[in-house]
C-alpha atoms as a PDB file:
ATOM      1  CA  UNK A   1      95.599 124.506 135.866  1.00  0.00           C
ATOM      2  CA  UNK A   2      91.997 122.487 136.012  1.00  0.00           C
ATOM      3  CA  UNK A   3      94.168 119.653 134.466  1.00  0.00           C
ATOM      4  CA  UNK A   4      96.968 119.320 136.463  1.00  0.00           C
ATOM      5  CA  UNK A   5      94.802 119.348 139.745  1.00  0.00           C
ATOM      6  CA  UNK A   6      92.604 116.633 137.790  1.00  0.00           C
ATOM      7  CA  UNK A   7      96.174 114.972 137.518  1.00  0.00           C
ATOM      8  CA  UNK A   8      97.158 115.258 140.657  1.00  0.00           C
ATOM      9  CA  UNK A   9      93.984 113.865 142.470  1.00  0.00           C
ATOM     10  CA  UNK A  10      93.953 110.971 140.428  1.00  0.00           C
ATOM     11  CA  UNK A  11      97.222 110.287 140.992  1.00  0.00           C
ATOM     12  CA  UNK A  12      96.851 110.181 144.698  1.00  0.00           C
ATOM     13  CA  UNK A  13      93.422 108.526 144.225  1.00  0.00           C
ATOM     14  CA  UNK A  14      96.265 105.732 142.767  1.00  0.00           C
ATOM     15  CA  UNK A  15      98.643 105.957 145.122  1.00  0.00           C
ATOM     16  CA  UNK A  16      98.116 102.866 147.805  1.00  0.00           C
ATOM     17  CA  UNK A  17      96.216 100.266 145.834  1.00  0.00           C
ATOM     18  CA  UNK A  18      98.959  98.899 144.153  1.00  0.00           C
ATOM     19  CA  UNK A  19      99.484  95.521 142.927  1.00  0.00           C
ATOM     20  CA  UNK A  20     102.161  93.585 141.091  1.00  0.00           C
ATOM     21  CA  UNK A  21     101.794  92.976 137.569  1.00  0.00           C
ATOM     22  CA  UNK A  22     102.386  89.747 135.794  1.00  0.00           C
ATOM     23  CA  UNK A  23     105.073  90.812 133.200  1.00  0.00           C
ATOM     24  CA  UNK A  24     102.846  89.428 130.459  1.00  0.00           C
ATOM     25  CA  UNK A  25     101.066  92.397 129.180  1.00  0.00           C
ATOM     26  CA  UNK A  26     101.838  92.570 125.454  1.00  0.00           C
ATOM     27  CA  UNK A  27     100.289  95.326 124.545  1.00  0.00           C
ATOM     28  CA  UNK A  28     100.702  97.773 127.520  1.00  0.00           C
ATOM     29  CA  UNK A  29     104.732  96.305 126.948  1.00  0.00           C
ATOM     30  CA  UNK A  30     104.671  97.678 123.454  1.00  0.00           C
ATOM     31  CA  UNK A  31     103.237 100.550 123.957  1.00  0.00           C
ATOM     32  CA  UNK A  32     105.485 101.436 126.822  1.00  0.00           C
ATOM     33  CA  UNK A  33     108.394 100.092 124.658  1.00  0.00           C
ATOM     34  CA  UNK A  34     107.276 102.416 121.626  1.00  0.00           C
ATOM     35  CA  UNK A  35     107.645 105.642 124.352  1.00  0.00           C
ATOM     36  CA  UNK A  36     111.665 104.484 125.557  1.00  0.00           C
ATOM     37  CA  UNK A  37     112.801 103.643 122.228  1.00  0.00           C
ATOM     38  CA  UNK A  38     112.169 107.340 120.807  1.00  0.00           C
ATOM     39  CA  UNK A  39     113.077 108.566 124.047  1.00  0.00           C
ATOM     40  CA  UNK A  40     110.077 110.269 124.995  1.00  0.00           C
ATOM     41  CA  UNK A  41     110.550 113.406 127.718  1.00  0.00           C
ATOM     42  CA  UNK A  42     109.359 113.593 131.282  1.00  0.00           C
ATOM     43  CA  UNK A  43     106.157 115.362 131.566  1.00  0.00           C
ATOM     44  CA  UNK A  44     103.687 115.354 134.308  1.00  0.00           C
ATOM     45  CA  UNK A  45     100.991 115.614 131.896  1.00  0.00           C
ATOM     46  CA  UNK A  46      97.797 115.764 130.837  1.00  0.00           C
ATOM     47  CA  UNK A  47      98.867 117.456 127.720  1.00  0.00           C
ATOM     48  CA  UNK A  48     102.391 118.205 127.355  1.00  0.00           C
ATOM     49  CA  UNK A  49     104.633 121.130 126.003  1.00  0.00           C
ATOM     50  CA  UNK A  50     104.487 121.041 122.024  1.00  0.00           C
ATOM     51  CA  UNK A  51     108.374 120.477 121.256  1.00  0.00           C
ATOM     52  CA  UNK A  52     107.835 117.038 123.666  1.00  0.00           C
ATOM     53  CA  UNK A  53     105.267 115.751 121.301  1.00  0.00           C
ATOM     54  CA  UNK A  54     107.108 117.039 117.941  1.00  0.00           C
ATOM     55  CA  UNK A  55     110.455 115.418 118.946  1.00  0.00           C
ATOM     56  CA  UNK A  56     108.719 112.426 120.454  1.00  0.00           C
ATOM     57  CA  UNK A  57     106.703 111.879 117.258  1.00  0.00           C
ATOM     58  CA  UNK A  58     109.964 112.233 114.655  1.00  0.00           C
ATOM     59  CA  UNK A  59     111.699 110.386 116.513  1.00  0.00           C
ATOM     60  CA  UNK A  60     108.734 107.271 116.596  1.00  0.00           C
ATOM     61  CA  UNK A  61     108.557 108.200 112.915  1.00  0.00           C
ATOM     62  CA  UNK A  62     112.773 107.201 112.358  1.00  0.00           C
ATOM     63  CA  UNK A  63     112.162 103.853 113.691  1.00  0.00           C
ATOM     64  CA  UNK A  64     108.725 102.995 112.325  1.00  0.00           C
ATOM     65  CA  UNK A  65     108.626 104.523 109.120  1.00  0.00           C
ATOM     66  CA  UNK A  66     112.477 105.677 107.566  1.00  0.00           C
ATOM     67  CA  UNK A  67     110.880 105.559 104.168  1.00  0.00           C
ATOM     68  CA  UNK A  68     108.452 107.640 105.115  1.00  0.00           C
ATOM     69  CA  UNK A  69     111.811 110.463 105.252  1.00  0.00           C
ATOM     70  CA  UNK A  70     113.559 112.458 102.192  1.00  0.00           C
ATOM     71  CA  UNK A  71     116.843 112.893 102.259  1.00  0.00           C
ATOM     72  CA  UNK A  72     118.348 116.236 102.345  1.00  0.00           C
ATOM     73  CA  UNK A  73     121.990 116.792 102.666  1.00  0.00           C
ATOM     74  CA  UNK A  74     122.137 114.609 106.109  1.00  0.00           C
ATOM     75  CA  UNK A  75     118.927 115.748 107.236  1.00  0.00           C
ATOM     76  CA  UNK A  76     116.189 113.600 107.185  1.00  0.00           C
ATOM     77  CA  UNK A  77     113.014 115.854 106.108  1.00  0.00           C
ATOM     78  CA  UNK A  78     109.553 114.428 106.628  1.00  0.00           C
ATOM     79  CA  UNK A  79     106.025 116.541 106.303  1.00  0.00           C
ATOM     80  CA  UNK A  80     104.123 118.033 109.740  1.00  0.00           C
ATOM     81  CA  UNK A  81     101.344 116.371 108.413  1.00  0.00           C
ATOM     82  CA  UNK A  82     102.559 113.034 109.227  1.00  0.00           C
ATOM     83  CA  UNK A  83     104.622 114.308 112.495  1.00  0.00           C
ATOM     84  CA  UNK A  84     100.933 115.477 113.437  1.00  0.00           C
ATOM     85  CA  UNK A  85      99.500 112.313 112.598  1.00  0.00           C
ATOM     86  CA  UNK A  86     102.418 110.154 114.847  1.00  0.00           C
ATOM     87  CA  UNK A  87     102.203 112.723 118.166  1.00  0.00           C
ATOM     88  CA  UNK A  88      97.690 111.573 117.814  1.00  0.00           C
ATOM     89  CA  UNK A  89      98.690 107.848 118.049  1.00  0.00           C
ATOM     90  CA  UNK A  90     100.463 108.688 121.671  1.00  0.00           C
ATOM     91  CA  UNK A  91      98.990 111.515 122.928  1.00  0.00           C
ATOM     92  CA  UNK A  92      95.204 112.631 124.207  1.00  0.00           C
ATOM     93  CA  UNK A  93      95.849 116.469 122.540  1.00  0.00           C
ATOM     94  CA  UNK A  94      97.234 117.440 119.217  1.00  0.00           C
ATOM     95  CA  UNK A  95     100.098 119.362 118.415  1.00  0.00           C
ATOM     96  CA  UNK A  96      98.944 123.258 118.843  1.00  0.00           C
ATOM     97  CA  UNK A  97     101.401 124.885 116.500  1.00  0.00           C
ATOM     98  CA  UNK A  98     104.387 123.601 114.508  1.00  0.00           C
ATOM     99  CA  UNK A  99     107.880 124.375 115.678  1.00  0.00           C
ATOM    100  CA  UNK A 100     111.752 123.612 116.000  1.00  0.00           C
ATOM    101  CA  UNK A 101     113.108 122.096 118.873  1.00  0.00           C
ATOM    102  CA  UNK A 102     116.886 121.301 120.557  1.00  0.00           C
ATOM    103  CA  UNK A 103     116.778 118.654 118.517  1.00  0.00           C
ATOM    104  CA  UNK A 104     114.511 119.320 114.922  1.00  0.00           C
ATOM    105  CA  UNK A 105     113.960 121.984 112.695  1.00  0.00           C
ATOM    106  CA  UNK A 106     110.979 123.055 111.122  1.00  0.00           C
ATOM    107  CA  UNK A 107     110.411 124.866 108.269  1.00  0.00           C
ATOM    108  CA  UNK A 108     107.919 125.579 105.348  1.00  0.00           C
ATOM    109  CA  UNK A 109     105.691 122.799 106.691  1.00  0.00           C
ATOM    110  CA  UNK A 110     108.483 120.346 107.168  1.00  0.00           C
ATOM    111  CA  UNK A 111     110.243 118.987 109.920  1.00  0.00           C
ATOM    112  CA  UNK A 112     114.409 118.004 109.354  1.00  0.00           C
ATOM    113  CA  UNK A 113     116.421 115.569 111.696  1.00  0.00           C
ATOM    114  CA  UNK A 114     119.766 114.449 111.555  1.00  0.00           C
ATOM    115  CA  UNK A 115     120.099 110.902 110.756  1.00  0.00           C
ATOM    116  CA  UNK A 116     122.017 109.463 113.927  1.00  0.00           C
ATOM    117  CA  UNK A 117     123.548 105.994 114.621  1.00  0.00           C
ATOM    118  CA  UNK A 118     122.096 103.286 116.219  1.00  0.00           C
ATOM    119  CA  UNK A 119     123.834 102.357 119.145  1.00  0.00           C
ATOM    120  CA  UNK A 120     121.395 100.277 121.735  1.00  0.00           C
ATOM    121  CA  UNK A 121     118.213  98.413 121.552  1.00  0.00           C
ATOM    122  CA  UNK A 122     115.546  99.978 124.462  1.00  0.00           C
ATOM    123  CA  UNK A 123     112.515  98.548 125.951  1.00  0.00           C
ATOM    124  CA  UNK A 124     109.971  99.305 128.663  1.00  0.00           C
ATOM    125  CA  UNK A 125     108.197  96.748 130.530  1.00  0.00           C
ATOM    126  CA  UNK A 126     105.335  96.861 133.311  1.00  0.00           C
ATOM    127  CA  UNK A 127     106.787  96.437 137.036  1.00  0.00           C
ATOM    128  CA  UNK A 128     103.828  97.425 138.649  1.00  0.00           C
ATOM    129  CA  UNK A 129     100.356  98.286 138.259  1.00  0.00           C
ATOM    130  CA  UNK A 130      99.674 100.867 140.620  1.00  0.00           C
ATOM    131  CA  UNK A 131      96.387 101.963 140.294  1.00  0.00           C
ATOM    132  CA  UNK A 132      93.113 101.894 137.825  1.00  0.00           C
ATOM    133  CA  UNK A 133      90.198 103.888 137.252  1.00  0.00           C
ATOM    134  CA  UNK A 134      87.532 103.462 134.758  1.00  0.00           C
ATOM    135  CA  UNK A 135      90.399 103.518 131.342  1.00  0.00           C
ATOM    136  CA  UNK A 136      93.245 105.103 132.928  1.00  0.00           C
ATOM    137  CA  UNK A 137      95.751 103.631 134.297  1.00  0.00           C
ATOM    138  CA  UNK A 138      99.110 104.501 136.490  1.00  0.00           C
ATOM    139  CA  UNK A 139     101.979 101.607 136.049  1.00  0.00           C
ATOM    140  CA  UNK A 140     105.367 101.579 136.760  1.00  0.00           C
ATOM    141  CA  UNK A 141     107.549 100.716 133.938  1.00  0.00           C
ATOM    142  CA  UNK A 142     111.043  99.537 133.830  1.00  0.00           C
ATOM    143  CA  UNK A 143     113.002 100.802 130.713  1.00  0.00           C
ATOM    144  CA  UNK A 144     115.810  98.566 129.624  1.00  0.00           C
ATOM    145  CA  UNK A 145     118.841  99.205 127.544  1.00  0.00           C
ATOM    146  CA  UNK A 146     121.033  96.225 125.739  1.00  0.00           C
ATOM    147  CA  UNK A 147     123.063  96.012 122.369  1.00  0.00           C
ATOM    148  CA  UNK A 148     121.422  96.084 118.569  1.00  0.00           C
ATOM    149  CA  UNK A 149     120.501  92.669 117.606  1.00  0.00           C
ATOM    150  CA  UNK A 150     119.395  91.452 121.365  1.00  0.00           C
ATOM    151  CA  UNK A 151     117.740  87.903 120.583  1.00  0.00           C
ATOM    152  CA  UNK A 152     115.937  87.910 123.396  1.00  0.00           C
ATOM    153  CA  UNK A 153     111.850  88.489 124.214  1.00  0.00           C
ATOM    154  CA  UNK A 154     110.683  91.659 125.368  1.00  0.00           C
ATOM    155  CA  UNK A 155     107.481  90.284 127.647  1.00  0.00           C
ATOM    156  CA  UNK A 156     109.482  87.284 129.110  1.00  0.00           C
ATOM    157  CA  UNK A 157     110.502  87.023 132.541  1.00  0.00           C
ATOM    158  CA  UNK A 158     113.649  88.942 133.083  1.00  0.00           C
ATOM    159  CA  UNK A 159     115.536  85.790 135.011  1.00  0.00           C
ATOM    160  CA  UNK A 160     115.327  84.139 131.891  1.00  0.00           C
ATOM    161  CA  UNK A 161     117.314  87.327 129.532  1.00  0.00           C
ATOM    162  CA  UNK A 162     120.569  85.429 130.794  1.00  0.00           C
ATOM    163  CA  UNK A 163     119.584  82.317 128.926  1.00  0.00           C
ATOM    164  CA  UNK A 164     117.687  83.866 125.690  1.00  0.00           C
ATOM    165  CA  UNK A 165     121.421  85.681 124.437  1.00  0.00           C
ATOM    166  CA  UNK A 166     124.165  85.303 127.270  1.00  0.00           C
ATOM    167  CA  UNK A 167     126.013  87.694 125.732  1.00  0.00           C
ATOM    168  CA  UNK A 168     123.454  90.603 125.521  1.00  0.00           C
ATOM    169  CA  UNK A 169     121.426  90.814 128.399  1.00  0.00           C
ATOM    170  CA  UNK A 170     119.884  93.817 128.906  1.00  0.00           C
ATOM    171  CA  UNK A 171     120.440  95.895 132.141  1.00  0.00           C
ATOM    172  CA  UNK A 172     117.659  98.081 133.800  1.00  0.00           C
ATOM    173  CA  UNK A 173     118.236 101.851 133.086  1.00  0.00           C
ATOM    174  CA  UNK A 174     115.371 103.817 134.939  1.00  0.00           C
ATOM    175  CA  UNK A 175     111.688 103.160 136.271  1.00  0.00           C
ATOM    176  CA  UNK A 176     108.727 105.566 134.581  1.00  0.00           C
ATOM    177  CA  UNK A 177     105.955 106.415 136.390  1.00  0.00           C
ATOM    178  CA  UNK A 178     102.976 106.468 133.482  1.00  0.00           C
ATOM    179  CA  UNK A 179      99.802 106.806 133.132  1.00  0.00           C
ATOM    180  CA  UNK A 180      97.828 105.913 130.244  1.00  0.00           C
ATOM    181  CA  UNK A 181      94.186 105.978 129.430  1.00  0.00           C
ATOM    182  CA  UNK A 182      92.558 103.470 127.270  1.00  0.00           C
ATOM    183  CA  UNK A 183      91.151 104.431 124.189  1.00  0.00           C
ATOM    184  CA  UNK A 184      89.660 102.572 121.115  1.00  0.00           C
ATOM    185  CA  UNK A 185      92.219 102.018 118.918  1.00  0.00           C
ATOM    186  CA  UNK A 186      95.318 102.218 121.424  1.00  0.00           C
ATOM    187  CA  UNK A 187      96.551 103.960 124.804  1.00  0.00           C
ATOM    188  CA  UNK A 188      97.282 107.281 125.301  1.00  0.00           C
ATOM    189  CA  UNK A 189      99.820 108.453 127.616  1.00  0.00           C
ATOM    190  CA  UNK A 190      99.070 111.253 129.953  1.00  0.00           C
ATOM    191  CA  UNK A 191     102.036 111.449 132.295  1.00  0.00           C
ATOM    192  CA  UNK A 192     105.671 109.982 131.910  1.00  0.00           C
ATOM    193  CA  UNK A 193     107.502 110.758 135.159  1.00  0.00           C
ATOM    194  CA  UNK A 194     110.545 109.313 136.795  1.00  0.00           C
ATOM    195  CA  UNK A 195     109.434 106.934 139.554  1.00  0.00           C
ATOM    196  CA  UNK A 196     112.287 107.528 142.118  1.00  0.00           C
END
């Protein structure tokens, strides 16, 4: 509960010293990018629910590291060591006890996901910088949605998608509250909320 009020105060402590972001923030891009593209749940954080972290993490695993996988049947099977290891890139707590989710099983130490089809290419990029305080930080994100093979730049302006691949120009899906705090080696994201 001590968290969520911390949350909550420094999330209004945000709220009214907003500015607008220049779009070219490459590395608060990517890591916003790497939370749409495995489709990372809501959560009004600090720390959230175990199965959000598990089937954000195997999902970040599928597109960063495949080999990483076994094959089982159609089940992709990958040790909780390394699902452990992914959720500690993203997130500031670690995953408290190993499960199965709607969406992955877990057993005997190993997690097992069903090798799906890969149907769009999604990105996030900063709209707005609403707020900072010593490392943490509250943006607004933009998530975007297009076709596989989109040719265009992620941390360009989006006027210019039309002329980077005419015939794949991504269209805006939802805006993500976040905030992130800033750590050594990476951000750490401590609330992903819908902004509307």
């Amino acid at each position: 509960m001590k968290k969520l009020t911390i949350l909550a105060a420094m999330l209004l402590a945000f709220a009214g010293c907003g500015t607008q972001s220049s779009v070219g923030d490459k590395e608060l891009n990517k890591f916003l990018t790497d939370l749409s593209q495995a489709y990372l749940s809501d959560f009004n954080g600090p720390n959230p629910e175990d199965i959000v972290k598990i089937d954000f993490a195997v999902r970040r695993l599928v597109i960063d590291s495949p080999d990483a996988f076994t094959m089982q049947g159609k089940d992709m099977v990958i040790d909780a060591e390394k699902v452990h290891a992914a959720s500690d890139k993203y997130f500031n707590y670690p995953i408290a006890k190993d499960d199965y989710t709607n969406e992955v099983d877990f057993n005997d130490g190993k997690y097992f996901i069903r090798k799906g089809n890969e149907n769009e290419f999604v990105f996030s990029q900063v709209d707005k910088v609403l707020g900072s305080k010593g490392d943490t930080i509250m943006v607004n994100a933009n998530i975007y949605a297009c076709k596989p093979g989109w040719k265009g730049n992620l941390n360009s302006d989006p006027d210019k998608w039309q002329t980077e691949d005419p015939d794949n120009i991504p269209r805006k899906s939802k805006t993500m509250r976040t905030v992130l705090i800033k750590k050594a080696d990476g951000f750490r994201v401590l609330s992903y909320i819908p902004a509307n």
